[in-house]
N, C-alpha and C. Protein backbone atom coordinates (compact mmCIF):
# COMPACT_ATOMS: atom_id res chain seq x y z
N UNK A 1 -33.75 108.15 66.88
CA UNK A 1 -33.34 107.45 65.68
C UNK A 1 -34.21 107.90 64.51
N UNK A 2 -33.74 107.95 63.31
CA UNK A 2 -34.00 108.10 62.03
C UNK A 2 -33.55 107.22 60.98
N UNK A 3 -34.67 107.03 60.39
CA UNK A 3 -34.64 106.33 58.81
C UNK A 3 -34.14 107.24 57.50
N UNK A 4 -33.59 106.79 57.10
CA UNK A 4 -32.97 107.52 55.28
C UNK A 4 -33.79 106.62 54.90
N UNK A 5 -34.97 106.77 53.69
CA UNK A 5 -35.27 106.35 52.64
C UNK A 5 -34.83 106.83 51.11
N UNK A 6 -34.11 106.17 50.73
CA UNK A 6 -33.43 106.34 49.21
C UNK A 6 -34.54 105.73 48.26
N UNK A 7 -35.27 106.49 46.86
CA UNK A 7 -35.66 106.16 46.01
C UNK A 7 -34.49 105.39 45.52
N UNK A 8 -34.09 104.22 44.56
CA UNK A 8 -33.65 103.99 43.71
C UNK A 8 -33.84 103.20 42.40
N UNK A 9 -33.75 104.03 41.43
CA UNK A 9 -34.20 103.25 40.28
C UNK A 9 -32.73 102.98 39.18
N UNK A 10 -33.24 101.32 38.93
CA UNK A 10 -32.35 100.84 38.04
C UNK A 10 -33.20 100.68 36.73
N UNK A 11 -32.14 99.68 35.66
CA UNK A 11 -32.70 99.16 34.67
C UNK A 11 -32.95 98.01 34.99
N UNK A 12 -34.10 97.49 34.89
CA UNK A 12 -35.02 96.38 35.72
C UNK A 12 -34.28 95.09 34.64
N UNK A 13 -33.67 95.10 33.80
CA UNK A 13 -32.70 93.74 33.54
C UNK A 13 -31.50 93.63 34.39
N UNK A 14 -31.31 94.68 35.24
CA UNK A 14 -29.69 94.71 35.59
C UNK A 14 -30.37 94.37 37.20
N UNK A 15 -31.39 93.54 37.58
CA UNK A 15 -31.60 94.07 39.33
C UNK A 15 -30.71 92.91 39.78
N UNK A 16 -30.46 91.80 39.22
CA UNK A 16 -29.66 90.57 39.99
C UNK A 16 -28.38 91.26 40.14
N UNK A 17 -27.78 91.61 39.54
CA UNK A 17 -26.49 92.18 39.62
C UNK A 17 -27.05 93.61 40.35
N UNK A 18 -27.18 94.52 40.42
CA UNK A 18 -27.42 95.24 41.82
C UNK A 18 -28.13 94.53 42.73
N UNK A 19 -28.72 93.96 43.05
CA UNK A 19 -28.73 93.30 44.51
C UNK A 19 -27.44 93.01 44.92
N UNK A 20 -26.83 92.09 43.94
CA UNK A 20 -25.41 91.47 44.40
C UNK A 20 -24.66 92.58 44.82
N UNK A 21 -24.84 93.97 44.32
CA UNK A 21 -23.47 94.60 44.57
C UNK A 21 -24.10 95.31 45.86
N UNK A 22 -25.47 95.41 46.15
CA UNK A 22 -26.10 96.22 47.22
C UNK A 22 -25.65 95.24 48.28
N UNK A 23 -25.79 93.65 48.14
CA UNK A 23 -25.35 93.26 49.33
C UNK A 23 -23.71 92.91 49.27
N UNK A 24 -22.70 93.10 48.53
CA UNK A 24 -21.32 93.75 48.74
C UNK A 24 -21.25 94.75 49.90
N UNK A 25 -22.14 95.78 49.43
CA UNK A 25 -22.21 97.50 50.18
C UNK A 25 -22.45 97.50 51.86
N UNK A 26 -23.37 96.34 51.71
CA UNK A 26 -24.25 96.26 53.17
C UNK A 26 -23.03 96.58 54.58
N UNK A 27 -21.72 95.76 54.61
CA UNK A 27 -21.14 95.80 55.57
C UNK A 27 -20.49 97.63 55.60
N UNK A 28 -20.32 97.88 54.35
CA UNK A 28 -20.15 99.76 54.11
C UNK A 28 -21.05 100.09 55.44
N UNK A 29 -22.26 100.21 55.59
CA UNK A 29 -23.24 100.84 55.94
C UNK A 29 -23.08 100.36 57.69
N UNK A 30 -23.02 98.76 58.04
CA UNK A 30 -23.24 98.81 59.28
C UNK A 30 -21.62 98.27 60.11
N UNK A 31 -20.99 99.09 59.20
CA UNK A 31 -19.59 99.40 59.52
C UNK A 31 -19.33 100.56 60.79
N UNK A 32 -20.37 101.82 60.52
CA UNK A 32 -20.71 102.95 61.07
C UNK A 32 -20.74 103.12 61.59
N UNK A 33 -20.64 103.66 63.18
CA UNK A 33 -21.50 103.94 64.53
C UNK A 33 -22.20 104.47 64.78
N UNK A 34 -22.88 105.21 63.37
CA UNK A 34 -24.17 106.05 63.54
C UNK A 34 -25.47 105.09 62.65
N UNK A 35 -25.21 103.89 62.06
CA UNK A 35 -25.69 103.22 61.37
C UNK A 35 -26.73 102.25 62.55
N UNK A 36 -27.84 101.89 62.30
CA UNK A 36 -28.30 101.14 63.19
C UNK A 36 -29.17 99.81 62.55
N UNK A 37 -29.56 100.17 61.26
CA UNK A 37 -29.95 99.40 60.52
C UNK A 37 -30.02 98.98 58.93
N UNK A 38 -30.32 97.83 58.19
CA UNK A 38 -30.13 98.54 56.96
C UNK A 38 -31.01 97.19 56.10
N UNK A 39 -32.03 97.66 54.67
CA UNK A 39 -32.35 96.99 54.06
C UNK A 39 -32.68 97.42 52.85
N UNK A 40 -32.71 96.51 51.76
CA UNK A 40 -33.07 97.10 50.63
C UNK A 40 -34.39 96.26 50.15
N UNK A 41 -35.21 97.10 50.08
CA UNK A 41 -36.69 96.72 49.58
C UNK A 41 -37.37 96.61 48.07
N UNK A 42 -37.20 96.15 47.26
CA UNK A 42 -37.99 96.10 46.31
C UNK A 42 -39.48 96.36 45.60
N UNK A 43 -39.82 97.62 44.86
CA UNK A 43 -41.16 98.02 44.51
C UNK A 43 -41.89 97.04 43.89
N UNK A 44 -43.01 96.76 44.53
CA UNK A 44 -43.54 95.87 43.27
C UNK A 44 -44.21 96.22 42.42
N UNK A 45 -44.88 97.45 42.39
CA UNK A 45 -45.42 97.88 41.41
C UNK A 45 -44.43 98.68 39.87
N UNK A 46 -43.20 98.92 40.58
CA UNK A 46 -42.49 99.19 39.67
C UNK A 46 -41.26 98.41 39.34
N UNK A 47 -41.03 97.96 38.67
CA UNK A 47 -39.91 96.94 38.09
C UNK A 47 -38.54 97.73 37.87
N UNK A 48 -37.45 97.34 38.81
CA UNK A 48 -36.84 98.48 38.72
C UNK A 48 -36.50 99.85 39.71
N UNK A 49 -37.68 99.52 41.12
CA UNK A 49 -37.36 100.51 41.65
C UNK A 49 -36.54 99.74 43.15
N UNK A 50 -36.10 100.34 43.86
CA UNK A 50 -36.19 100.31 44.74
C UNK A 50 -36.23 101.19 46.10
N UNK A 51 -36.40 100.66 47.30
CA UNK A 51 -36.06 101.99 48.49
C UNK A 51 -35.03 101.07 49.14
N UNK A 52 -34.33 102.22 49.54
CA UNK A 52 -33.20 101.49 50.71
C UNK A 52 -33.64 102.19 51.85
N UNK A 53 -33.69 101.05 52.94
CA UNK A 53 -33.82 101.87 54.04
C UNK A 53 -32.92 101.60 55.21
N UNK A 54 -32.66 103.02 55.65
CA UNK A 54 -31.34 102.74 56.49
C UNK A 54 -31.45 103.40 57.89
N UNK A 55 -30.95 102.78 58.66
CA UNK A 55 -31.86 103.34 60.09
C UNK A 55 -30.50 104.00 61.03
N UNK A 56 -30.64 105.56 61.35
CA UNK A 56 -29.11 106.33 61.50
C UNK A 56 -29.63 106.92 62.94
N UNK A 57 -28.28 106.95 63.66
CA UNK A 57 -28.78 107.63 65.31
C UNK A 57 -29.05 109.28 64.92
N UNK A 58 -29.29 109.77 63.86
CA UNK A 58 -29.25 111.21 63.53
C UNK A 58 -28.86 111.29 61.89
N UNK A 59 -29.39 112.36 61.37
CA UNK A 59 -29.77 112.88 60.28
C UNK A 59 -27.98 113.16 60.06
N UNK A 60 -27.27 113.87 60.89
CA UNK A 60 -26.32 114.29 60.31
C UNK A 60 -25.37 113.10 60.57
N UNK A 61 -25.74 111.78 61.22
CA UNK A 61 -24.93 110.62 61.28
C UNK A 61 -24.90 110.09 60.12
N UNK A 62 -26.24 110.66 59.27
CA UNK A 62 -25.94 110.02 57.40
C UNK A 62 -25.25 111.15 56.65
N UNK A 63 -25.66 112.42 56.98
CA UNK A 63 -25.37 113.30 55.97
C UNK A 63 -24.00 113.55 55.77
N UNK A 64 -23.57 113.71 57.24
CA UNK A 64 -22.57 114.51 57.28
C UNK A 64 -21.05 113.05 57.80
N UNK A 65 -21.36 112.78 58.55
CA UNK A 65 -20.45 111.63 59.11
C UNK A 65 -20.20 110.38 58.49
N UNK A 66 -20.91 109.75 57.83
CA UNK A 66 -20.67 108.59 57.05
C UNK A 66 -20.74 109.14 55.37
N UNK A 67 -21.25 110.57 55.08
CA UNK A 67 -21.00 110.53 53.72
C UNK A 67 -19.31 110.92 53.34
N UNK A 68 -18.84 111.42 54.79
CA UNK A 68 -17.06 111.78 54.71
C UNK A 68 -16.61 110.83 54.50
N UNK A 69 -16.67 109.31 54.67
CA UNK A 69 -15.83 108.12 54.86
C UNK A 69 -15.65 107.38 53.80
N UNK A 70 -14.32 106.51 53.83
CA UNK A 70 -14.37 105.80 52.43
C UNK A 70 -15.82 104.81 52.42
N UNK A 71 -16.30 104.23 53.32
CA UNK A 71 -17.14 103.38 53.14
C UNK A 71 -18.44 104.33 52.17
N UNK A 72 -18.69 105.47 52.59
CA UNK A 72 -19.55 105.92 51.18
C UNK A 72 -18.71 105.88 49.69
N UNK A 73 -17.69 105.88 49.89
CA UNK A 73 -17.50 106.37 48.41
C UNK A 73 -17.34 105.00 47.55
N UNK A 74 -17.13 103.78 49.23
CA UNK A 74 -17.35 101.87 48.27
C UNK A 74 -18.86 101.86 47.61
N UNK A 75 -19.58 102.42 48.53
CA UNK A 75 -20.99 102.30 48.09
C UNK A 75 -21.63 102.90 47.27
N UNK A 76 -21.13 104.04 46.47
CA UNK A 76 -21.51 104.75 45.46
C UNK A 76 -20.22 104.15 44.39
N UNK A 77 -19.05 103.62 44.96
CA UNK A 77 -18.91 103.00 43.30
C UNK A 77 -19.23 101.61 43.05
N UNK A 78 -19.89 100.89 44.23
CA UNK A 78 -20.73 99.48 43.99
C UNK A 78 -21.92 99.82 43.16
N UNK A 79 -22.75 100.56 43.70
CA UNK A 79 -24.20 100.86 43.25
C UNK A 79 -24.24 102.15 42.04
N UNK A 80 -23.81 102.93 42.38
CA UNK A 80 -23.88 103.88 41.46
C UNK A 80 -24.23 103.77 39.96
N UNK A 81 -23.19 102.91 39.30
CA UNK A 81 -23.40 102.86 37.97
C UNK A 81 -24.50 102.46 37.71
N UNK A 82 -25.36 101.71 38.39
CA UNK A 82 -26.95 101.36 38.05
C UNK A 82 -28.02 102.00 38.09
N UNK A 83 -27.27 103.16 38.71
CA UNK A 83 -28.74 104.13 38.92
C UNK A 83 -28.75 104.89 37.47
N UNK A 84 -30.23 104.59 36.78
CA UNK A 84 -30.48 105.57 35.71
C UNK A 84 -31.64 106.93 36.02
N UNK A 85 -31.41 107.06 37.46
CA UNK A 85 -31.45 108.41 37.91
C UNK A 85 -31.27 108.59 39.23
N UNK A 86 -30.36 109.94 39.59
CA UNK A 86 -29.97 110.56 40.83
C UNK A 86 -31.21 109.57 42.17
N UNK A 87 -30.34 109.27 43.06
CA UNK A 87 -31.24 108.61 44.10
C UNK A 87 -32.18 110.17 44.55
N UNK A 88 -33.51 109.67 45.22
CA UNK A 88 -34.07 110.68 45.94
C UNK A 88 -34.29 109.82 47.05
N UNK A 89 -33.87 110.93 48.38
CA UNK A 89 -33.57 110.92 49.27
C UNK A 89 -34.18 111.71 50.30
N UNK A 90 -34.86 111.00 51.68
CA UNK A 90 -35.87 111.85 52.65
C UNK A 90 -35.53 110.93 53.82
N UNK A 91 -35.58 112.04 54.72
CA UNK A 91 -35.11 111.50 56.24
C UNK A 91 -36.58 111.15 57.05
N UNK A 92 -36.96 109.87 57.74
CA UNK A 92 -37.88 110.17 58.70
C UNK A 92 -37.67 110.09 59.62
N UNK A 93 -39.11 110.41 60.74
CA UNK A 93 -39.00 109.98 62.09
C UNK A 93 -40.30 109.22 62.33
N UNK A 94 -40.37 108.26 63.15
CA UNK A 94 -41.31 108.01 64.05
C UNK A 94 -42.45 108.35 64.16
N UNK A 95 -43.56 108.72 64.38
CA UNK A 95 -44.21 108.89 65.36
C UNK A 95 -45.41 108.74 65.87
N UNK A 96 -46.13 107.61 64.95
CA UNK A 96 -46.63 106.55 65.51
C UNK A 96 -46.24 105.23 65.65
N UNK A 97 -45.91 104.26 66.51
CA UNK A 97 -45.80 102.78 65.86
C UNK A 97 -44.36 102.71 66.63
């Protein structure tokens, strides 16, 4: 198993309304069968940011298999418009803990 961590940054007046639409999205995500987990975390040092973290049986169970499906394309037009920059995006693994 692997984690997707998504940077995402909004405009820190608009976060009530993206939460709301992030948790719209949520069933998008563990709709999946490569999906295993999913949360969205809030920076506290930055107002405005967040990470999503999403827990996938494989790298290409996010990349490639759930970015084909309509359920990505609900979740990029729920969230999308809030991002005032491109998400950044890094896969992990494990391996301590």
């Amino acid at each position: 198993m692997i984690f997707e961590i998504a940077r995402l940054t909004i405009d820190p007046a608009r976060a009530a309304d993206f939460e709301a639409a992030v948790a719209k999205a949520e069933p998008f995500f563990r709709a999946d069968k490569g999906c295993t987990s999913f949360a969205l975390q809030q920076v506290i040092e930055e107002p405005g940011v967040y990470h999503l973290l999403v827990g996938w049986v494989s790298v290409e169970a996010h990349m490639v298999d759930f970015r084909e499906t309509q359920n990505f394309q609900e979740w990029r037009a729920l969230a999308g418009p809030f991002f005032v920059e491109p998400p950044k995006v890094v896969h992990v693994r494990n391996v301590i803990g």
